[in-house]
C-alpha atoms as a PDB file:
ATOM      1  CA  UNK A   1       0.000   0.000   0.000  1.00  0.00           C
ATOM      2  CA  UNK A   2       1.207   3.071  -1.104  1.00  0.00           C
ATOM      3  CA  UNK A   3      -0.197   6.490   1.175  1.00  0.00           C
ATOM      4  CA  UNK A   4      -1.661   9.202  -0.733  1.00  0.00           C
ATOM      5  CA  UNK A   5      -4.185  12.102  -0.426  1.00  0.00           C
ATOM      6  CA  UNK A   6      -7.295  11.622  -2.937  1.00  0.00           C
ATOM      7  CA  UNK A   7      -9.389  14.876  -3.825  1.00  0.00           C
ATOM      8  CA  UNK A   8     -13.113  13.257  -4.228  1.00  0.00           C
ATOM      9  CA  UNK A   9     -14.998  16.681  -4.339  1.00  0.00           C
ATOM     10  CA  UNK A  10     -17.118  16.895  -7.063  1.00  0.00           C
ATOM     11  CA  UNK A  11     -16.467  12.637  -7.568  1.00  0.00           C
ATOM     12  CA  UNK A  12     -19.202  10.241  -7.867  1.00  0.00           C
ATOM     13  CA  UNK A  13     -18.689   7.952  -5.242  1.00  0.00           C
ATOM     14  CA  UNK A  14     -21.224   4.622  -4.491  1.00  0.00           C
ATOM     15  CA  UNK A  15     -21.608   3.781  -0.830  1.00  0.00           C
ATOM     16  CA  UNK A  16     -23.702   0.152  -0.543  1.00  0.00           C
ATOM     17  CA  UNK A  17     -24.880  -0.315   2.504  1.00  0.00           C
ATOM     18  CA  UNK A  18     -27.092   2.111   5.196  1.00  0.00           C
ATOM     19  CA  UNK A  19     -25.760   1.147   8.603  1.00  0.00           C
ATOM     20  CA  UNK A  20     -23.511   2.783  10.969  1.00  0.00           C
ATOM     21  CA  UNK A  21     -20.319   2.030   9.514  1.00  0.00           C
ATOM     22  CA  UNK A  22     -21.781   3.043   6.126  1.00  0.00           C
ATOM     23  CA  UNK A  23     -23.103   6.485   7.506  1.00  0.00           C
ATOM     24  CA  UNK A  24     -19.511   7.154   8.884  1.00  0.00           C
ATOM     25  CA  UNK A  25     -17.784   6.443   5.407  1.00  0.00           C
ATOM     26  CA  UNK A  26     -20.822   8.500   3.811  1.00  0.00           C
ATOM     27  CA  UNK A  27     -20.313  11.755   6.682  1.00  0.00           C
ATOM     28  CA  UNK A  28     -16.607  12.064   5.690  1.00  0.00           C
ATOM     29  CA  UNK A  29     -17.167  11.582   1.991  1.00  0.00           C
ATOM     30  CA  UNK A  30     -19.923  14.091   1.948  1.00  0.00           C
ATOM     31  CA  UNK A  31     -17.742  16.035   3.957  1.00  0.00           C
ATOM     32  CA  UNK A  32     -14.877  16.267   1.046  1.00  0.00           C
ATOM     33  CA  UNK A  33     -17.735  17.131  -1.311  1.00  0.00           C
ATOM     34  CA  UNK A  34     -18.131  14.098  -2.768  1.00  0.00           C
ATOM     35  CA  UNK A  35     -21.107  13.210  -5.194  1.00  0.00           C
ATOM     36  CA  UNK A  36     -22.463  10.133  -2.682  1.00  0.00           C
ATOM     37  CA  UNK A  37     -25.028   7.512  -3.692  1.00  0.00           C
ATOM     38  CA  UNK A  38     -25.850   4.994  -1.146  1.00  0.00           C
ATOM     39  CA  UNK A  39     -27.399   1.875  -2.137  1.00  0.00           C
ATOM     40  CA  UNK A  40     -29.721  -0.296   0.394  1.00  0.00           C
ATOM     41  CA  UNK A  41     -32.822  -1.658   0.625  1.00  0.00           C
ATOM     42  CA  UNK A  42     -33.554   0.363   4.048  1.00  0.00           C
ATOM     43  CA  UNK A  43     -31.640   2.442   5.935  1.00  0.00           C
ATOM     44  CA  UNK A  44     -30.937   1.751   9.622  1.00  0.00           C
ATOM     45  CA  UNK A  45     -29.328   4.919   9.597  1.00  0.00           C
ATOM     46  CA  UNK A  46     -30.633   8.069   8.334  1.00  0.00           C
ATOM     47  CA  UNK A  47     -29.579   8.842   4.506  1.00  0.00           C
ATOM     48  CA  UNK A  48     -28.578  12.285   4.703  1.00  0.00           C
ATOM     49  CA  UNK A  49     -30.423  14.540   1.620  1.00  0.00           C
ATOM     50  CA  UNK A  50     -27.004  15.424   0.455  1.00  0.00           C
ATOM     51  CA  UNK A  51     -26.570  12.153  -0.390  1.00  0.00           C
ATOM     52  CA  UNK A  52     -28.699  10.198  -3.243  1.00  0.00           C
ATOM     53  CA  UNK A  53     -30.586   7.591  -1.813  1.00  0.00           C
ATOM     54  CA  UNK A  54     -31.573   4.228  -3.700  1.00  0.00           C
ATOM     55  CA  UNK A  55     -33.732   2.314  -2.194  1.00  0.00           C
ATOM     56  CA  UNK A  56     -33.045  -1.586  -2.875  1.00  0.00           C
ATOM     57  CA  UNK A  57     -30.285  -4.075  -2.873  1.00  0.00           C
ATOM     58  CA  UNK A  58     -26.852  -3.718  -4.933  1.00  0.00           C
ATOM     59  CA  UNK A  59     -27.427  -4.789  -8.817  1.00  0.00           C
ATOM     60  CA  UNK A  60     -24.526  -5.776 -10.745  1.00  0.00           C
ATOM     61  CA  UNK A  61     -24.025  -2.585 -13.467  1.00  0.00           C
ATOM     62  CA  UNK A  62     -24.516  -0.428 -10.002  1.00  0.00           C
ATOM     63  CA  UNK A  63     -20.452   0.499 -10.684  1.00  0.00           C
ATOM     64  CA  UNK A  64     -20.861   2.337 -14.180  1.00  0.00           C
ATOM     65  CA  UNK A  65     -19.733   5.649 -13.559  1.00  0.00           C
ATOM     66  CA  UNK A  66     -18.037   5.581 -10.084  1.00  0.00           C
ATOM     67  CA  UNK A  67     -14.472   6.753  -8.855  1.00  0.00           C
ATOM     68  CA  UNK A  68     -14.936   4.447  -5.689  1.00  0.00           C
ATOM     69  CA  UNK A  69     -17.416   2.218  -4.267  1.00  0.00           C
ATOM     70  CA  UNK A  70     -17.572   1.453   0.114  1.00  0.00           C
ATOM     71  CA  UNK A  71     -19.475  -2.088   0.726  1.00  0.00           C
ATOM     72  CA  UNK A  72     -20.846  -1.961   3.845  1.00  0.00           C
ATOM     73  CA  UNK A  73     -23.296  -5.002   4.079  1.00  0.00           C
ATOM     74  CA  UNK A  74     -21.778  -7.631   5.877  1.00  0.00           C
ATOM     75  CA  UNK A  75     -22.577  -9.728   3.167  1.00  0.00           C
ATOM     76  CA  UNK A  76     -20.042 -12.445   1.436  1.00  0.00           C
ATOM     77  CA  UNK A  77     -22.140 -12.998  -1.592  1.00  0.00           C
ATOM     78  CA  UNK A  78     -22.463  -8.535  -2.113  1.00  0.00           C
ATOM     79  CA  UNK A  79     -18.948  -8.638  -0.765  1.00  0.00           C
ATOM     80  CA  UNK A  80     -17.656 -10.710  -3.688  1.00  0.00           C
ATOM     81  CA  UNK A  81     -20.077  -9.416  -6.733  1.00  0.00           C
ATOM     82  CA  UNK A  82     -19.440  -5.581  -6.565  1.00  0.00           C
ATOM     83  CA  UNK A  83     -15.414  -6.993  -5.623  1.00  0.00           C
ATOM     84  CA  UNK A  84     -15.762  -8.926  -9.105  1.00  0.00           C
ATOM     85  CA  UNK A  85     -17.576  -6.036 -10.864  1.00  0.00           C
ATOM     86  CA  UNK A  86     -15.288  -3.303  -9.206  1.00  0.00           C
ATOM     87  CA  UNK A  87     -12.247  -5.256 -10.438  1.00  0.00           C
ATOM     88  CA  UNK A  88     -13.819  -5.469 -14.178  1.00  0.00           C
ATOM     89  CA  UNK A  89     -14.740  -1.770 -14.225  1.00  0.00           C
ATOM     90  CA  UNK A  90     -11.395  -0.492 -12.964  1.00  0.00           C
ATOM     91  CA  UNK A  91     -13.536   1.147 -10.092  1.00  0.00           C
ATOM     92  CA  UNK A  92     -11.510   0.790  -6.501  1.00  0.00           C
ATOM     93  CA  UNK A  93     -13.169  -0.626  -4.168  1.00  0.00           C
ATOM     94  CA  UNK A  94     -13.432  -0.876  -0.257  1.00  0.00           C
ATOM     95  CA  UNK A  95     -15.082  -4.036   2.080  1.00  0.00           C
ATOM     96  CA  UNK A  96     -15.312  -2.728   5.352  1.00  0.00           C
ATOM     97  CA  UNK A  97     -14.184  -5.081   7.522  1.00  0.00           C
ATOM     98  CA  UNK A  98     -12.527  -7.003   4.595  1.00  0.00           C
ATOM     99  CA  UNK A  99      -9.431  -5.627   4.298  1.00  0.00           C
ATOM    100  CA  UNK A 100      -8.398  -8.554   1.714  1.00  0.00           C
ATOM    101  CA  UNK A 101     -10.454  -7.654  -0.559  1.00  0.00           C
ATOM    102  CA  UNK A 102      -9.816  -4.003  -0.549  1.00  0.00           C
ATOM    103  CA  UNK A 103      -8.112  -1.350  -2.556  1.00  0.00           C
ATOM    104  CA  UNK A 104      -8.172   0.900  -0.015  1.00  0.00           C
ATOM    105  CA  UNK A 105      -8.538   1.892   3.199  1.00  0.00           C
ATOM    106  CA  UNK A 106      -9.390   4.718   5.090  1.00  0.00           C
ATOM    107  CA  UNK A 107      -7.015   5.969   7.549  1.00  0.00           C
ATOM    108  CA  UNK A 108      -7.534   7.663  11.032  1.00  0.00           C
ATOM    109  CA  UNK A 109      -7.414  11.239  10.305  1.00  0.00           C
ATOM    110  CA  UNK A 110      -6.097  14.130  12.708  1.00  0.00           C
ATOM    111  CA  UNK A 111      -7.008  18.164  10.553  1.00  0.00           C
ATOM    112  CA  UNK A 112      -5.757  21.723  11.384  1.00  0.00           C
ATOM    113  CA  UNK A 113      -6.113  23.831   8.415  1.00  0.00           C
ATOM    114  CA  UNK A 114      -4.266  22.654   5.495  1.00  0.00           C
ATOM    115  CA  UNK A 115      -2.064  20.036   7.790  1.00  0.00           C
ATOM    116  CA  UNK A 116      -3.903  16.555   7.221  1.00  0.00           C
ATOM    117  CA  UNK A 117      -2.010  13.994   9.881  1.00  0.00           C
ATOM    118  CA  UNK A 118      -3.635  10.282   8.481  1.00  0.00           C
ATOM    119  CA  UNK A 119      -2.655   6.683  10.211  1.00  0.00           C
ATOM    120  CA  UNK A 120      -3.277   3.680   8.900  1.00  0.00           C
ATOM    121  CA  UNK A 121      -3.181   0.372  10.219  1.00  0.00           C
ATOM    122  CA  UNK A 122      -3.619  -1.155   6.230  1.00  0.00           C
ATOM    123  CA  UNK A 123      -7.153  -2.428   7.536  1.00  0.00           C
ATOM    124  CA  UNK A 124      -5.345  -4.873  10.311  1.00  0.00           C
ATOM    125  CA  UNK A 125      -6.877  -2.895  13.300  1.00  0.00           C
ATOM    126  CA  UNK A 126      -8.179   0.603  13.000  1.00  0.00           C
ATOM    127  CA  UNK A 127      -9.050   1.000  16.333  1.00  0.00           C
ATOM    128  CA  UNK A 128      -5.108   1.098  17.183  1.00  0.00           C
ATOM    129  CA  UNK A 129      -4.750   3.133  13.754  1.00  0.00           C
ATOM    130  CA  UNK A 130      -7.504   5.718  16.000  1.00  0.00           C
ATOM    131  CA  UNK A 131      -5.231   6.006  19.383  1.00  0.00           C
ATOM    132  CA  UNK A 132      -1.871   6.572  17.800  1.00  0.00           C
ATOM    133  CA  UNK A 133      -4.019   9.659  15.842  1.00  0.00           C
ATOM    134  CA  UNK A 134      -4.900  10.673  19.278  1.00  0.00           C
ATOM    135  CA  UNK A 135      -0.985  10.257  20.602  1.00  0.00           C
ATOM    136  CA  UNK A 136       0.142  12.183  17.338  1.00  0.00           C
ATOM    137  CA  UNK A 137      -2.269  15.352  17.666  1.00  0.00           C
ATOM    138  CA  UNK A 138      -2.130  15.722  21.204  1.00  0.00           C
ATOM    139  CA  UNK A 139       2.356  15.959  20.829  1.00  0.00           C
ATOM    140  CA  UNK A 140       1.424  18.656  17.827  1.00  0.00           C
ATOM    141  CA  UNK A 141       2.198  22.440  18.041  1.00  0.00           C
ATOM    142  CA  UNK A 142      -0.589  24.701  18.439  1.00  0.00           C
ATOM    143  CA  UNK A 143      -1.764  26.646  15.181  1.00  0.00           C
ATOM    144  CA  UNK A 144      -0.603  24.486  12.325  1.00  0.00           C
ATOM    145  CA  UNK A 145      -2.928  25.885  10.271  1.00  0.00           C
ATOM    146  CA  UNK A 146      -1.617  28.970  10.593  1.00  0.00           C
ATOM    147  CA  UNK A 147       1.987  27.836   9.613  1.00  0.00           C
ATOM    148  CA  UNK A 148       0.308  26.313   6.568  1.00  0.00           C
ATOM    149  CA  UNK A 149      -1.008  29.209   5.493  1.00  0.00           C
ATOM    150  CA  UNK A 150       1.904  31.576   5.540  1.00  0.00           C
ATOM    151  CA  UNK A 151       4.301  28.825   4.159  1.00  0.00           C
ATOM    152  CA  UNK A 152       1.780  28.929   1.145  1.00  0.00           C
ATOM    153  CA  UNK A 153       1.709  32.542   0.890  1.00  0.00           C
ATOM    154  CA  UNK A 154       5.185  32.666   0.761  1.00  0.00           C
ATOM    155  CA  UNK A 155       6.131  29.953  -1.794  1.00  0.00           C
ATOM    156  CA  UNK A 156       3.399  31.225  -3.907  1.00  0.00           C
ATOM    157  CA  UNK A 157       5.322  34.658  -3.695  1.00  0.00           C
ATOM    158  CA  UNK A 158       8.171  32.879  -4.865  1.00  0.00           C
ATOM    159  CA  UNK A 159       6.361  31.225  -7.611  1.00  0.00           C
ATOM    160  CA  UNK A 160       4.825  34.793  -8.990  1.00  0.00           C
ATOM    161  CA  UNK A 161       8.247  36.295  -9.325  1.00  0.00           C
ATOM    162  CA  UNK A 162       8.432  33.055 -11.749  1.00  0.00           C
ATOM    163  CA  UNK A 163      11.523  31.461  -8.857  1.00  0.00           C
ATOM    164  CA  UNK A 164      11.239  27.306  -8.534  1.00  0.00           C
ATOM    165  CA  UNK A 165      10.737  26.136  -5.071  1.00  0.00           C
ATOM    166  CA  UNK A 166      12.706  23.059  -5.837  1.00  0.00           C
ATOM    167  CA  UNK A 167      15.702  24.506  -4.870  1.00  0.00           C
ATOM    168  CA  UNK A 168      14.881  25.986  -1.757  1.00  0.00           C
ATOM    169  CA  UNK A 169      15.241  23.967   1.825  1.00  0.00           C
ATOM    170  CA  UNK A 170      12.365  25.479   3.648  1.00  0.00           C
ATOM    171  CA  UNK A 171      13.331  23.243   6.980  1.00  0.00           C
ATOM    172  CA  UNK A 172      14.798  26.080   9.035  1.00  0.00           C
ATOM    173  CA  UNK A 173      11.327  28.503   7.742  1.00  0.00           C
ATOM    174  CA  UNK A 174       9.295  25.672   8.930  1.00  0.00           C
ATOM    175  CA  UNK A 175      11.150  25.727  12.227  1.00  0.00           C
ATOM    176  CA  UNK A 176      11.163  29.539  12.497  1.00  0.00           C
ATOM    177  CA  UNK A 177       7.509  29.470  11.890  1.00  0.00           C
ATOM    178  CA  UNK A 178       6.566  26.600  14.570  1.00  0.00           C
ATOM    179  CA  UNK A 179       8.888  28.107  17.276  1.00  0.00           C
ATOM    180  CA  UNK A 180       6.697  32.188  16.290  1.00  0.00           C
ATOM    181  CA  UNK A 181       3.071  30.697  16.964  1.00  0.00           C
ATOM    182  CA  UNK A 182       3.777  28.004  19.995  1.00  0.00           C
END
């Protein structure tokens, strides 16, 4: 597995499945601005009207059109279709709880502005993947957001006088920065 940060806004992504685990996949998707369809025959949580709700089980040609798909069933049978189908439509796919059969996962997420801190236990035990987000954010300096935001001011500034930021260590400006707003 290889860490990254994915921009979904504006992406259609398929959520099957209307439980709890589904509605916490669906309130940080929604949350990036992603285009969310949720799948299930009822909900046992609440389908938010951001979100477009339809109302039956998973159908295989569900995929057509979708930058990810989150199975949330608890099913083996809906596990391994929309796995199969996924596969065939080049469409990544996450099983919760099924971290064999997924693409990817979702990581334990710590924000403060700009400054995204994610941990991931590769699906083996997110609950551990949770506390060592906890331990991280809580030995963080204050106002990282704030850092952010002038170290983007300034390298834009560097990039409108048409400079490169390549060749630039901005180590000791971070440091400068952290030690100004602790």
């Amino acid at each position: 597995m290889i860490p990254f940060a994915v921009n979904l806004r504006d992406r259609p992504v398929l959520v099957i499945g209307a439980g709890a685990v589904a509605a916490a996949k669906w309130t940080l998707l929604l949350a990036e601005g992603a285009r969310v369809t949720v799948i299930a025959p009822e909900a046992y949580v609440p389908v938010p009207p951001a979100a477009l709700w339809h109302q039956r089980p998973y159908q295989r040609g569900d995929l057509k059109g979708f930058a990810l798909v989150i199975v949330a069933v608890g099913l083996e049978a809906v596990d391994e279709a929309v796995v199969a189908e996924a596969h065939e439509q080049g469409v990544w796919v996450n099983v919760v709880d099924n971290p064999s059969k997924c693409d990817f996962f979702f990581t334990a997420v710590h924000r403060d502005g700009d400054v995204v801190i994610s941990v991931s236990s590769s699906g083996a035990a997110p609950a551990l993947a949770q506390v060592l987000r906890d331990r991280i954010r809580e030995a963080l300096p204050p106002n990282l957001a704030v850092v952010a935001r002038t170290l983007r001011a300034e390298r834009d500034a560097v990039h409108h006088a048409g400079l490169s930021t390549e060749d630039r260590s901005w180590r000791e400006r971070v440091r400068e920065l952290l030690d100004e707003h602790s």
